[in-house]
C-alpha atoms as a PDB file:
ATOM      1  CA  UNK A   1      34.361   3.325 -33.916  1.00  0.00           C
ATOM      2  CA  UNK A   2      33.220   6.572 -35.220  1.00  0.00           C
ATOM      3  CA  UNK A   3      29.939   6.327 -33.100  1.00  0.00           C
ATOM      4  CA  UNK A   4      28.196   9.068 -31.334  1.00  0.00           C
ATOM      5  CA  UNK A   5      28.501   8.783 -27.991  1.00  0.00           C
ATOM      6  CA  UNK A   6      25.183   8.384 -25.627  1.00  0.00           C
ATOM      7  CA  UNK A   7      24.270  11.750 -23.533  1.00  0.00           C
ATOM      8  CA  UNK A   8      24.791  11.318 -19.773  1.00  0.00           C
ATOM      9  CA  UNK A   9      21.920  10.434 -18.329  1.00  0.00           C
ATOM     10  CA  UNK A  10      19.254  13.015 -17.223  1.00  0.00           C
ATOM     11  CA  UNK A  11      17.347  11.180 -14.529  1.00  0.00           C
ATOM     12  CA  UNK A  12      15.655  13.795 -12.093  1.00  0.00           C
ATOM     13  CA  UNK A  13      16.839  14.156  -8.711  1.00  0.00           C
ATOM     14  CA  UNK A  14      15.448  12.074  -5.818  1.00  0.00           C
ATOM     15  CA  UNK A  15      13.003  13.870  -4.332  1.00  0.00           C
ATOM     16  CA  UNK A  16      14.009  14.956  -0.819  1.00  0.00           C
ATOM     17  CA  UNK A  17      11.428  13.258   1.938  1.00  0.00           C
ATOM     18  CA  UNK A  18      11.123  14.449   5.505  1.00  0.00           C
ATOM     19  CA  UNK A  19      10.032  12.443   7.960  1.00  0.00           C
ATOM     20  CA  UNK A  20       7.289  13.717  10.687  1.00  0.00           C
ATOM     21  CA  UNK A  21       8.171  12.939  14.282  1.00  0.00           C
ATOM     22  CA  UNK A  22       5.931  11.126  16.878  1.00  0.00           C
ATOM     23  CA  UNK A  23       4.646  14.203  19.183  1.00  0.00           C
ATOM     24  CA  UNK A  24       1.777  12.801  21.379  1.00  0.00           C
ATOM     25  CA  UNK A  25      -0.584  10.073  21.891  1.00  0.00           C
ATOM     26  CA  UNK A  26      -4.478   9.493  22.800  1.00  0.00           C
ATOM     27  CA  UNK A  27      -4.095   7.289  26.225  1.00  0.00           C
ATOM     28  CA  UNK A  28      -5.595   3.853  25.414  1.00  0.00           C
ATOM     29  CA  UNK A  29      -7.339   3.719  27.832  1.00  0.00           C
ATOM     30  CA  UNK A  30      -9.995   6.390  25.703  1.00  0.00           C
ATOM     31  CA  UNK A  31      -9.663   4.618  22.296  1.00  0.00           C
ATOM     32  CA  UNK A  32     -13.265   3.688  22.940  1.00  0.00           C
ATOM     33  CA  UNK A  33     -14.765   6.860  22.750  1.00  0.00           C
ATOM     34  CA  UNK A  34     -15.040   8.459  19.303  1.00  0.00           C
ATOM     35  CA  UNK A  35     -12.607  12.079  18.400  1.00  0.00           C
ATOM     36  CA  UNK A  36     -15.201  14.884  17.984  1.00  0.00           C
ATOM     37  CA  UNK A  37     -12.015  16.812  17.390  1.00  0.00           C
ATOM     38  CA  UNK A  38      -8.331  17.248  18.147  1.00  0.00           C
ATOM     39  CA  UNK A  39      -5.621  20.339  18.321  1.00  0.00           C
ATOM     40  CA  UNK A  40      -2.645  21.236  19.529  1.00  0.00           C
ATOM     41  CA  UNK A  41      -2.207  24.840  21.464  1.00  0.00           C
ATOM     42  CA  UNK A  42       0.481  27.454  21.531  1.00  0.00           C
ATOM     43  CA  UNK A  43       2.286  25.795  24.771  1.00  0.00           C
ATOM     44  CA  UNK A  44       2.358  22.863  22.857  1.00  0.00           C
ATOM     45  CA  UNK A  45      -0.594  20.898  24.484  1.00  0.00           C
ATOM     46  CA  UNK A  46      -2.544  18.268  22.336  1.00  0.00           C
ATOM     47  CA  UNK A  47      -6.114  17.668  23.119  1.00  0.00           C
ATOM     48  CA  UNK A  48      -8.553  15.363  22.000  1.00  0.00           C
ATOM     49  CA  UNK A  49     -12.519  16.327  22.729  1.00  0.00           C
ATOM     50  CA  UNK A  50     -14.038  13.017  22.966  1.00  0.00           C
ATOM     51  CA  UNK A  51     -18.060  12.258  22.772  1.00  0.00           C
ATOM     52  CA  UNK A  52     -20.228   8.956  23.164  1.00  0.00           C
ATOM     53  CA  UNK A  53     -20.896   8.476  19.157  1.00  0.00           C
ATOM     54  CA  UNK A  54     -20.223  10.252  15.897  1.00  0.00           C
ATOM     55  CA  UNK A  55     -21.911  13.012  14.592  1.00  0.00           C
ATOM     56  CA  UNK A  56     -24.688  12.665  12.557  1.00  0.00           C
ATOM     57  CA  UNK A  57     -25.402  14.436   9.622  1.00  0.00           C
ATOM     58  CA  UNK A  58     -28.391  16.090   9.689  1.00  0.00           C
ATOM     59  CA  UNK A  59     -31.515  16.456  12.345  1.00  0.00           C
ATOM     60  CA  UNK A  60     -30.890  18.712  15.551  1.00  0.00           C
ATOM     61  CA  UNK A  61     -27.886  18.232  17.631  1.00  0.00           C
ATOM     62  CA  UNK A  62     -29.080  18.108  21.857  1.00  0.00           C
ATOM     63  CA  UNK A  63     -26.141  19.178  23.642  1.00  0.00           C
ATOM     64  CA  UNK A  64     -24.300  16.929  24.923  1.00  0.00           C
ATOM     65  CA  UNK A  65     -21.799  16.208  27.521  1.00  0.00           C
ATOM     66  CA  UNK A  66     -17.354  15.755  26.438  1.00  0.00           C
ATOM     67  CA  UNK A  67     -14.209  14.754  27.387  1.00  0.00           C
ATOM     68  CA  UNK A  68     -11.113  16.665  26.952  1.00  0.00           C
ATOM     69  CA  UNK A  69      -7.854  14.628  27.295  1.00  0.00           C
ATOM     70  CA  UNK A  70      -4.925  16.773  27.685  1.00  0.00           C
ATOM     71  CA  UNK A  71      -1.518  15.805  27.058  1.00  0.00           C
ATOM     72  CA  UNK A  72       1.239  18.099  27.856  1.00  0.00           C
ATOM     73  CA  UNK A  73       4.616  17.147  26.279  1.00  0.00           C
ATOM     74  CA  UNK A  74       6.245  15.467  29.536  1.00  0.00           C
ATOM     75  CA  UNK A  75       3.329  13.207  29.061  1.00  0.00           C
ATOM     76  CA  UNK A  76       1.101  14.399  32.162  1.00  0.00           C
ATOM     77  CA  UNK A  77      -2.705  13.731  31.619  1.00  0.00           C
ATOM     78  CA  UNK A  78      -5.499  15.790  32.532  1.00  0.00           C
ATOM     79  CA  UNK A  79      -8.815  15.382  31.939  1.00  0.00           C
ATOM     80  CA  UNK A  80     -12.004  18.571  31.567  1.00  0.00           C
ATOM     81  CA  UNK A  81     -15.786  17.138  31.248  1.00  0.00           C
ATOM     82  CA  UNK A  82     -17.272  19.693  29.150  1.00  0.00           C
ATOM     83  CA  UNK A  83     -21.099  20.188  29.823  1.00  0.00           C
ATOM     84  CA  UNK A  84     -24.002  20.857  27.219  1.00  0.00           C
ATOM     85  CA  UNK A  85     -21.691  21.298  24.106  1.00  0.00           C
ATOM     86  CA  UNK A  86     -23.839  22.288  21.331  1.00  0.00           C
ATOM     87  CA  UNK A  87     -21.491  21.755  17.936  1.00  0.00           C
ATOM     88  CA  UNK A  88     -21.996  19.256  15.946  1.00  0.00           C
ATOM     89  CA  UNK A  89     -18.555  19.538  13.894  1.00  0.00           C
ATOM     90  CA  UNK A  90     -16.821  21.473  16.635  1.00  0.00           C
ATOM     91  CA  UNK A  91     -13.527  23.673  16.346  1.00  0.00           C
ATOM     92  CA  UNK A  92     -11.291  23.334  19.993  1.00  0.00           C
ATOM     93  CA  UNK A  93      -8.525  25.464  21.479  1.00  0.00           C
ATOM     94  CA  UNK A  94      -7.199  25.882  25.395  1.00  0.00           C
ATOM     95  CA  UNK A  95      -7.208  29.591  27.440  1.00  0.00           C
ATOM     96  CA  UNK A  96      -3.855  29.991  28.939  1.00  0.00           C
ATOM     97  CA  UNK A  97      -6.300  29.899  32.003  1.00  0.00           C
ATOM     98  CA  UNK A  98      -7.166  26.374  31.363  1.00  0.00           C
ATOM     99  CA  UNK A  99     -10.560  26.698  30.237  1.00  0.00           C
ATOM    100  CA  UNK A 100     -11.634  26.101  26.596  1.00  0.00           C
ATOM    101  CA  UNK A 101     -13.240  27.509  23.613  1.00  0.00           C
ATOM    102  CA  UNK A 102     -15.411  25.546  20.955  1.00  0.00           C
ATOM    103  CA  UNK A 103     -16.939  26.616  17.670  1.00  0.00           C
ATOM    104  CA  UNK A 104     -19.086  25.000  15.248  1.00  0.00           C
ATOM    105  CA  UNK A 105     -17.440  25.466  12.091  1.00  0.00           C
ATOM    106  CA  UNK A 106     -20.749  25.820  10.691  1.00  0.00           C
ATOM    107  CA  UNK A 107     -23.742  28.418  11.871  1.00  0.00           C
ATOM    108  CA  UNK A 108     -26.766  27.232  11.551  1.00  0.00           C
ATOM    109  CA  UNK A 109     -29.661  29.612  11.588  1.00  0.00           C
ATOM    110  CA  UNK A 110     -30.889  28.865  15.075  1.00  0.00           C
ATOM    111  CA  UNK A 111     -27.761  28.613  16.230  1.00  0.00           C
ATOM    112  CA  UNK A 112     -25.996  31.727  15.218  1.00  0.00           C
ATOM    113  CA  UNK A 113     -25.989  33.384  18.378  1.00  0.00           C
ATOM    114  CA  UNK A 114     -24.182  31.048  20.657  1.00  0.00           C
ATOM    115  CA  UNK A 115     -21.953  29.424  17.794  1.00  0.00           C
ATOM    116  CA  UNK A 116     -19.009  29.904  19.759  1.00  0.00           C
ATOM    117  CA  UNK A 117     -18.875  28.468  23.557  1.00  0.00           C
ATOM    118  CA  UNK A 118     -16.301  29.357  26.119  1.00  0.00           C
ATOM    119  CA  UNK A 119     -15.256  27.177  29.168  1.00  0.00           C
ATOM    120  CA  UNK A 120     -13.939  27.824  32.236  1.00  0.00           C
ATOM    121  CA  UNK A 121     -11.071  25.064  33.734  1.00  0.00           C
ATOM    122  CA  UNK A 122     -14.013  23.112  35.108  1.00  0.00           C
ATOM    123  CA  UNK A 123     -15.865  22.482  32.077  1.00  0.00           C
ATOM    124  CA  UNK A 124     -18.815  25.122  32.862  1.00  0.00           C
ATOM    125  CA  UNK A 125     -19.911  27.401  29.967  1.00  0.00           C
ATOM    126  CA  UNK A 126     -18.920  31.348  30.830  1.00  0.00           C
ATOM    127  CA  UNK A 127     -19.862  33.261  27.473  1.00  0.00           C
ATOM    128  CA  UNK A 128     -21.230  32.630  24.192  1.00  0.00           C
ATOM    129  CA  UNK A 129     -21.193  34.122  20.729  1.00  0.00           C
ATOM    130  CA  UNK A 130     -21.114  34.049  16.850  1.00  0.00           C
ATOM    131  CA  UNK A 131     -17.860  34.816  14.953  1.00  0.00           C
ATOM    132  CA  UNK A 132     -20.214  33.388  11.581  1.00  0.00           C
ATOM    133  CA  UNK A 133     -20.145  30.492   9.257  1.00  0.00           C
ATOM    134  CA  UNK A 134     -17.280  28.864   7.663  1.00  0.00           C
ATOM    135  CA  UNK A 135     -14.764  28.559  10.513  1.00  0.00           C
ATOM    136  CA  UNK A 136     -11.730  26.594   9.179  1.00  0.00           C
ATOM    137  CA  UNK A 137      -9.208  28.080  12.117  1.00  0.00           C
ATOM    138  CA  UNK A 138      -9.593  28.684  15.315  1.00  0.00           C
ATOM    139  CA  UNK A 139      -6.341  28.964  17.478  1.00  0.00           C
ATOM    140  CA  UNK A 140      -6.210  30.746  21.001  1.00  0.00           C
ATOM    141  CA  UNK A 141      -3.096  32.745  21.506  1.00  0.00           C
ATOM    142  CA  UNK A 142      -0.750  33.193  24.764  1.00  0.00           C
ATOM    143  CA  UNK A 143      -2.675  36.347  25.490  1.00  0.00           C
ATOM    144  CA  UNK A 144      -5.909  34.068  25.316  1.00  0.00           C
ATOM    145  CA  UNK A 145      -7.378  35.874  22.017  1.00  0.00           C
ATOM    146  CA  UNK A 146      -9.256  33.739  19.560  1.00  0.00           C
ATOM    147  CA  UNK A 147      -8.045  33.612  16.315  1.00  0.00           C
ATOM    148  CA  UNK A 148     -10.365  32.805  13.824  1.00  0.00           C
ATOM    149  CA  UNK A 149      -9.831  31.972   9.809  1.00  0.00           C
ATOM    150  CA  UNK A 150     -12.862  31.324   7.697  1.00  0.00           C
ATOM    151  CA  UNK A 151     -13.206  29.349   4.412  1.00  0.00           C
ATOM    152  CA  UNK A 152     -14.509  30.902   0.944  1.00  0.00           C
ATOM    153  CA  UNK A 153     -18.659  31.581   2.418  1.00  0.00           C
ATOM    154  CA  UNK A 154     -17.523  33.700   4.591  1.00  0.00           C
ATOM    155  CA  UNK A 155     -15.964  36.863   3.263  1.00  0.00           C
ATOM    156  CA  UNK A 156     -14.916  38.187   7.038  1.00  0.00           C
ATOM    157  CA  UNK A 157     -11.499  36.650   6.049  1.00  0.00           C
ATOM    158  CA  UNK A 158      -9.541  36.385   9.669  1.00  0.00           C
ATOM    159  CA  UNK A 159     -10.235  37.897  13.100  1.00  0.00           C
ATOM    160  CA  UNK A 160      -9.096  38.286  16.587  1.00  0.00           C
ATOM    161  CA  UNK A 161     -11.708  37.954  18.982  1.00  0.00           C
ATOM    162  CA  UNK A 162     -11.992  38.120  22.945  1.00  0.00           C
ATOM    163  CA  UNK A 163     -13.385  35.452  24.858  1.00  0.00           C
ATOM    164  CA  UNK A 164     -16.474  37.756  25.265  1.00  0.00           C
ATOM    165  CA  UNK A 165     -17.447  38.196  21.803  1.00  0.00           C
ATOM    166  CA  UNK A 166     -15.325  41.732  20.811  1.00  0.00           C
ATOM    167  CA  UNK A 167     -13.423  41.479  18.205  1.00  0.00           C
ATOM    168  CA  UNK A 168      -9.506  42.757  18.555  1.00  0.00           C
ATOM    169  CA  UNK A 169      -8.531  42.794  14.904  1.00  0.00           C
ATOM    170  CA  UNK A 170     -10.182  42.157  11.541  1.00  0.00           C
ATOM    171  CA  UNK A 171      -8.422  41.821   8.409  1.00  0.00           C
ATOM    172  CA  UNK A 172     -10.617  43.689   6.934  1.00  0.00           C
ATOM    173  CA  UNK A 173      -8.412  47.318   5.383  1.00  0.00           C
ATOM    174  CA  UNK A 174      -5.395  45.036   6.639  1.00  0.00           C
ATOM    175  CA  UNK A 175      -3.900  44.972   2.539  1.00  0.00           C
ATOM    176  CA  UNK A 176      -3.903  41.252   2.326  1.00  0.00           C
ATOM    177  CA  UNK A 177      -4.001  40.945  -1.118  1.00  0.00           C
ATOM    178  CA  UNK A 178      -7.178  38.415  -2.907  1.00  0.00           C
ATOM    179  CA  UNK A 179      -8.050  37.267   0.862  1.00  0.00           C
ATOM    180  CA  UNK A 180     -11.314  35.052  -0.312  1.00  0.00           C
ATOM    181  CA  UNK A 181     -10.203  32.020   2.045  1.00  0.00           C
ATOM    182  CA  UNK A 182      -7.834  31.656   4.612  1.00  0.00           C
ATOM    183  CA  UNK A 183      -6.123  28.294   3.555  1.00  0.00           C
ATOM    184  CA  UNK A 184      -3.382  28.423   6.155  1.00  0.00           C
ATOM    185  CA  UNK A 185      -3.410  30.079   9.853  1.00  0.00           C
ATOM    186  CA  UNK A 186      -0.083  29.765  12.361  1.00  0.00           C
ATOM    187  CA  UNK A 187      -0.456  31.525  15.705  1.00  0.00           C
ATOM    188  CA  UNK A 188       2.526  31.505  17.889  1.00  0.00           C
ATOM    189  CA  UNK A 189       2.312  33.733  21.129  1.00  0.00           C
ATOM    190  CA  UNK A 190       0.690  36.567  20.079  1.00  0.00           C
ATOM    191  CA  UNK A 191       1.378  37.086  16.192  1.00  0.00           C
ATOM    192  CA  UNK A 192      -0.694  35.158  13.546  1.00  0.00           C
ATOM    193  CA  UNK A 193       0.771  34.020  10.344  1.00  0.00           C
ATOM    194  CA  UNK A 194      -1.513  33.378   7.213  1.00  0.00           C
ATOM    195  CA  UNK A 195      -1.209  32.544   3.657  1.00  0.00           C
ATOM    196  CA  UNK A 196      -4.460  32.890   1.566  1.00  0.00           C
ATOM    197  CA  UNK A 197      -6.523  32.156  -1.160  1.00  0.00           C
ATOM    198  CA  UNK A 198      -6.318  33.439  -3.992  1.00  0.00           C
ATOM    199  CA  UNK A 199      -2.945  35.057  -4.262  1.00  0.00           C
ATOM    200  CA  UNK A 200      -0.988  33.097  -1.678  1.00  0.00           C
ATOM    201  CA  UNK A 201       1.072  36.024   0.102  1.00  0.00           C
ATOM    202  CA  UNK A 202       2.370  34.932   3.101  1.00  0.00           C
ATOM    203  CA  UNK A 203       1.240  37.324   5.478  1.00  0.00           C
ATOM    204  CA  UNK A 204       2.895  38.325   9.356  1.00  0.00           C
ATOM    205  CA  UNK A 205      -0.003  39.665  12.029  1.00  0.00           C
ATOM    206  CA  UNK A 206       1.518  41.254  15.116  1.00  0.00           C
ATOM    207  CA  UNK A 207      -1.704  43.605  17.164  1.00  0.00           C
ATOM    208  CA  UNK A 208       0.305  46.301  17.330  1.00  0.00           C
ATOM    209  CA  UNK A 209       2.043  46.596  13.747  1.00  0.00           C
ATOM    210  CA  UNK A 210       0.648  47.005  10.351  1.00  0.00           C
ATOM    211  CA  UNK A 211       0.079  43.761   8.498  1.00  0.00           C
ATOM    212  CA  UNK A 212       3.288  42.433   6.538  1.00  0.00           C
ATOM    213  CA  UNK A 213       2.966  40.660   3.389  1.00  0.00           C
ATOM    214  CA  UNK A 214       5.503  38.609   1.193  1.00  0.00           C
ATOM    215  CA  UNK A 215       4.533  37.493  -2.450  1.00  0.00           C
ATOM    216  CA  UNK A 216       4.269  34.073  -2.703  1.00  0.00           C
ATOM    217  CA  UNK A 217       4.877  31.526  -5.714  1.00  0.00           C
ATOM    218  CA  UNK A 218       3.592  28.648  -3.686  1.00  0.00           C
ATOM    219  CA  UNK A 219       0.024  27.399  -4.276  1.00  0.00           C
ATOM    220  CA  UNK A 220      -2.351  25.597  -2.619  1.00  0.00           C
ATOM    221  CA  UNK A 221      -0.846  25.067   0.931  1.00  0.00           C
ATOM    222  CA  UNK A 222      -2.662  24.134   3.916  1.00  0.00           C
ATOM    223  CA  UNK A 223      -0.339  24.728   6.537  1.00  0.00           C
ATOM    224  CA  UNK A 224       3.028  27.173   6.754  1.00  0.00           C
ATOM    225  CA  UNK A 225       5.566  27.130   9.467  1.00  0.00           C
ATOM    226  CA  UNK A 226       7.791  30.069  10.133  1.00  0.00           C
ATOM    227  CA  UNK A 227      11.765  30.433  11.536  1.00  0.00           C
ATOM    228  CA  UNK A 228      13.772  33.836  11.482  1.00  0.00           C
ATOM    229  CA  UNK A 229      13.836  34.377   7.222  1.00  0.00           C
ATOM    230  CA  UNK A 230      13.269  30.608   6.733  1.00  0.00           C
ATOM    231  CA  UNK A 231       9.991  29.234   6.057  1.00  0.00           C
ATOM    232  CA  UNK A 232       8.393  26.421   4.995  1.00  0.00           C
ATOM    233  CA  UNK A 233       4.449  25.472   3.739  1.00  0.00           C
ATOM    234  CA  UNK A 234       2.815  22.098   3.545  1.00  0.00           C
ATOM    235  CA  UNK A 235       0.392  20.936   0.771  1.00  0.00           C
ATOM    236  CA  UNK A 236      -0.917  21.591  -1.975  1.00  0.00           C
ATOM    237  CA  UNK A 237      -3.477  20.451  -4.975  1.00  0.00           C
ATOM    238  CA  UNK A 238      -4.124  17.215  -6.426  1.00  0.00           C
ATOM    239  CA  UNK A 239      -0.908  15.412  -6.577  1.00  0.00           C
ATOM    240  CA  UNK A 240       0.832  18.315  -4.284  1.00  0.00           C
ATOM    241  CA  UNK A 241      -1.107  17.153  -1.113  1.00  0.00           C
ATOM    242  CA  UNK A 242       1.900  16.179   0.690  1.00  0.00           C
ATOM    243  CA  UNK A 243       4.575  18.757  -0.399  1.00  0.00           C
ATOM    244  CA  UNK A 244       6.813  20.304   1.312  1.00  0.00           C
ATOM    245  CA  UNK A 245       8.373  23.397   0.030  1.00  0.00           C
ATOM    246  CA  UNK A 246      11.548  25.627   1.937  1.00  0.00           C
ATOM    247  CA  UNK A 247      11.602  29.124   1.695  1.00  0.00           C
ATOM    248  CA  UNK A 248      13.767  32.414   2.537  1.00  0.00           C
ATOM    249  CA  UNK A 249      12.155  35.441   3.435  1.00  0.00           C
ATOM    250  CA  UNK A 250      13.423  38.376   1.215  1.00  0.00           C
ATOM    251  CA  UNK A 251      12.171  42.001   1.742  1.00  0.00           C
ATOM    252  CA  UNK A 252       9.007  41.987  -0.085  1.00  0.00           C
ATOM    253  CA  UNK A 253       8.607  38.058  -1.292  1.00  0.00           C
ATOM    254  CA  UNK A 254       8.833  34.075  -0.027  1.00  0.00           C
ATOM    255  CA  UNK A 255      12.096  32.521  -2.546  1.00  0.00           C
ATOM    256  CA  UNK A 256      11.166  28.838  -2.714  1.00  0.00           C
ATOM    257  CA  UNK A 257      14.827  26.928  -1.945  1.00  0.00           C
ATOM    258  CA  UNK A 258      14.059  23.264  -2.003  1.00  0.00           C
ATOM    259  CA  UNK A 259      10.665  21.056  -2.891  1.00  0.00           C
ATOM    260  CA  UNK A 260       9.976  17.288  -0.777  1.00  0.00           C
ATOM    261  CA  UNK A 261       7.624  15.416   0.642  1.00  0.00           C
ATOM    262  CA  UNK A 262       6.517  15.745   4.000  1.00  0.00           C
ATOM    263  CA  UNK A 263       6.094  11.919   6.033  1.00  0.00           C
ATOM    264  CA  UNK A 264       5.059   9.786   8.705  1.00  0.00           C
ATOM    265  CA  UNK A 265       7.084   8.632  10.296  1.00  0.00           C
ATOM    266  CA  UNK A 266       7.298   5.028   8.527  1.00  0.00           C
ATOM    267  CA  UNK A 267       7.922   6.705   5.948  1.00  0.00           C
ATOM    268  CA  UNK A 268       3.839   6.337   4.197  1.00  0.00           C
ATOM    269  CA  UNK A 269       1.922   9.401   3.258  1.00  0.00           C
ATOM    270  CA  UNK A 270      -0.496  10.719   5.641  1.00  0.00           C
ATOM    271  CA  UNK A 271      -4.088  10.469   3.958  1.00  0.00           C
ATOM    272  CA  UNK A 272      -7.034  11.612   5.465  1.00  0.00           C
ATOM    273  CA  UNK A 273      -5.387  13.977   8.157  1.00  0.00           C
ATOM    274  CA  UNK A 274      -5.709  17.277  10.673  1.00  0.00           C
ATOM    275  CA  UNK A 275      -2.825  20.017  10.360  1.00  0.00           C
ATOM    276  CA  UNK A 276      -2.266  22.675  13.084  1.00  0.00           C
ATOM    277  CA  UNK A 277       0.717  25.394  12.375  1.00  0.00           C
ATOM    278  CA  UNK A 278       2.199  27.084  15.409  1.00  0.00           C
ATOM    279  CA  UNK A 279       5.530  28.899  15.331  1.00  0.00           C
ATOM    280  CA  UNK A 280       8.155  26.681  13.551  1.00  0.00           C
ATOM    281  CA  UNK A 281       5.814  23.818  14.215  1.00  0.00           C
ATOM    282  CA  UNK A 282       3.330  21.646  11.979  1.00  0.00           C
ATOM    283  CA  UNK A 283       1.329  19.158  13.885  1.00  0.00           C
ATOM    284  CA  UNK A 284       0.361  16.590  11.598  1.00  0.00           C
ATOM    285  CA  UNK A 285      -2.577  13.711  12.490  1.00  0.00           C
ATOM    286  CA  UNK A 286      -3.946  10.939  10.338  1.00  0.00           C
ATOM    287  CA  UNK A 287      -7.110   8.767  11.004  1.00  0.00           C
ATOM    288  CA  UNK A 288      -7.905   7.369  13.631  1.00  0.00           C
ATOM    289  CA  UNK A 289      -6.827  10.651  15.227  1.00  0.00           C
ATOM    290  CA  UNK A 290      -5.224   9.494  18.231  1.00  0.00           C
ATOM    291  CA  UNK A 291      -1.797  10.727  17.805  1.00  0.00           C
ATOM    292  CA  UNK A 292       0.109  13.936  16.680  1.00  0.00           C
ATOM    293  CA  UNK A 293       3.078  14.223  14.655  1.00  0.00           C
ATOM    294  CA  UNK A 294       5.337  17.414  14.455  1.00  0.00           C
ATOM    295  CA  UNK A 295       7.807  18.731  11.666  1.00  0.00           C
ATOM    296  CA  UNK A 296      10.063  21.157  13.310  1.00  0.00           C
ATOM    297  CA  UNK A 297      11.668  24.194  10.914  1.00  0.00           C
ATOM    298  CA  UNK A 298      13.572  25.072  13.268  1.00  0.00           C
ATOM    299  CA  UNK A 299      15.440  21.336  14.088  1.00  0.00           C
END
């Protein structure tokens, strides 16, 4: 007919969704009581620190007695009252000897010097001290060290503190390239993983090893989950909130392989939502906070 044929089609790929997998739940039997805070710790534990009412903004905070629910992955509950807690937008993590540590992500002036409060297994405060403001991390390792990330008003960048208030390791003179903000922290027995703001190397953290650091193309994550050379971050800006993105290690740099979308598990995005990295593990949670979801590099 002498007419040009139409050009195949160029429609874009699908994208490529993953699916987050139920982990552990808040017993019912607690839904009553509001979720000061929640984590996950590096045996795998979730806990939920539970108080009468919401924080206020605001005014002084009395301290005041909580509940940690423990829920070990075979589903076994335990429960730790916590007496005279003191943060008002606390930070939680478990000691290996089943005590706990809390931070106010936040030091207030008065507060500075007992910021940080450490439990023993029967809820009693042993120690206290100030790691300073902006705490957006804080993740206990299997030697019972405290890691602790801070956000952009706090220049200390990341430390490793005892349960006493010395600190272990600082990245300060560690060569972590534009470290302003720690956006993402993974601590999996005793090494740290970190990617920062504002150059986004992904960065290894072993005690007794100088500090490793890959380039890194991708921006903006908020979580980052690590497996031999494979490796894979979660989130980004704006519209990249919920991306995944797959990665190989190389000898100096992160090679992105694939982009998706990281899932619940009905397939919605998450929203409003808490993110703890450990190992090849993201924990995921979404409002109301009773349940964790994990993604699993390593599955």
């Amino acid at each position: 007919s002498g007419r040009t044929p139409c050009p195949p089609s160029q429609e874009s790929p699908p994208v490529q969704k993953s699916a987050l997998v139920p982990y552990a739940h808040l017993p019912r039997a607690h839904h009553d009581r509001h979720v000061l805070t929640s984590t996950v710790d590096v045996f795998g534990v979730a806990h939920w620190l539970l108080g009468d009412e919401a924080p206020q903004p605001g005014g002084d905070v009395l301290p005041f007695d909580a509940l940690v629910v423990s829920v070990h992955p075979g589903g076994h509950v335990e429960l730790t009252e916590l007496s005279a807690v003191r943060a008002r937008w606390p930070r939680l993590d478990r000691l290996p000897d089943g005590g706990f540590v809390l931070a106010a992500s936040r030091a207030r002036r008065y507060e500075d010097a007992d910021q940080v409060q450490v439990f023993d297994a029967l809820g009693r405060e042993t120690s206290s001290f100030s790691v300073g403001d902006a705490v957006e991390h804080l993740l206990v390792d299997e030697a019972g060290h405290v890691w602790v990330g801070h956000f952009d008003e706090n220049p200390a960048g990341i430390r490793r503190w005892s349960t006493t208030g010395h600190i272990y390791w600082a990245s300060d003179g560690a060569s972590i390239p534009g470290l302003f903000d720690c956006y993402a922290l993974n601590v999996s027995g005793t090494t740290a993983w970190a990617c920062t703001y504002t150059d986004f190397p992904l960065v290894e953290i072993r005690p007794d090893r100088p500090v490793k650091v890959w380039t890194n193309r991708v921006r903006g994550a908020k979580a980052v989950a690590v497996h031999g050379e494979r490796v894979a971050f979660y989130g980004g800006y704006g519209e990249e909130v919920d991306r995944l993105t797959h990665g190989e290690l190389t000898e100096t740099s992160v090679e992105p392989t694939a982009v998706g979308l990281l899932t619940l598990p009905d397939g919605r995005l998450p929203g409003r939502r808490r993110i703890v990295g450990r190992g090849s593990r993201i924990y995921v949670q979404t409002q109301p906070f009773t349940a964790w979801c994990v993604f699993d590099l390593s599955s």
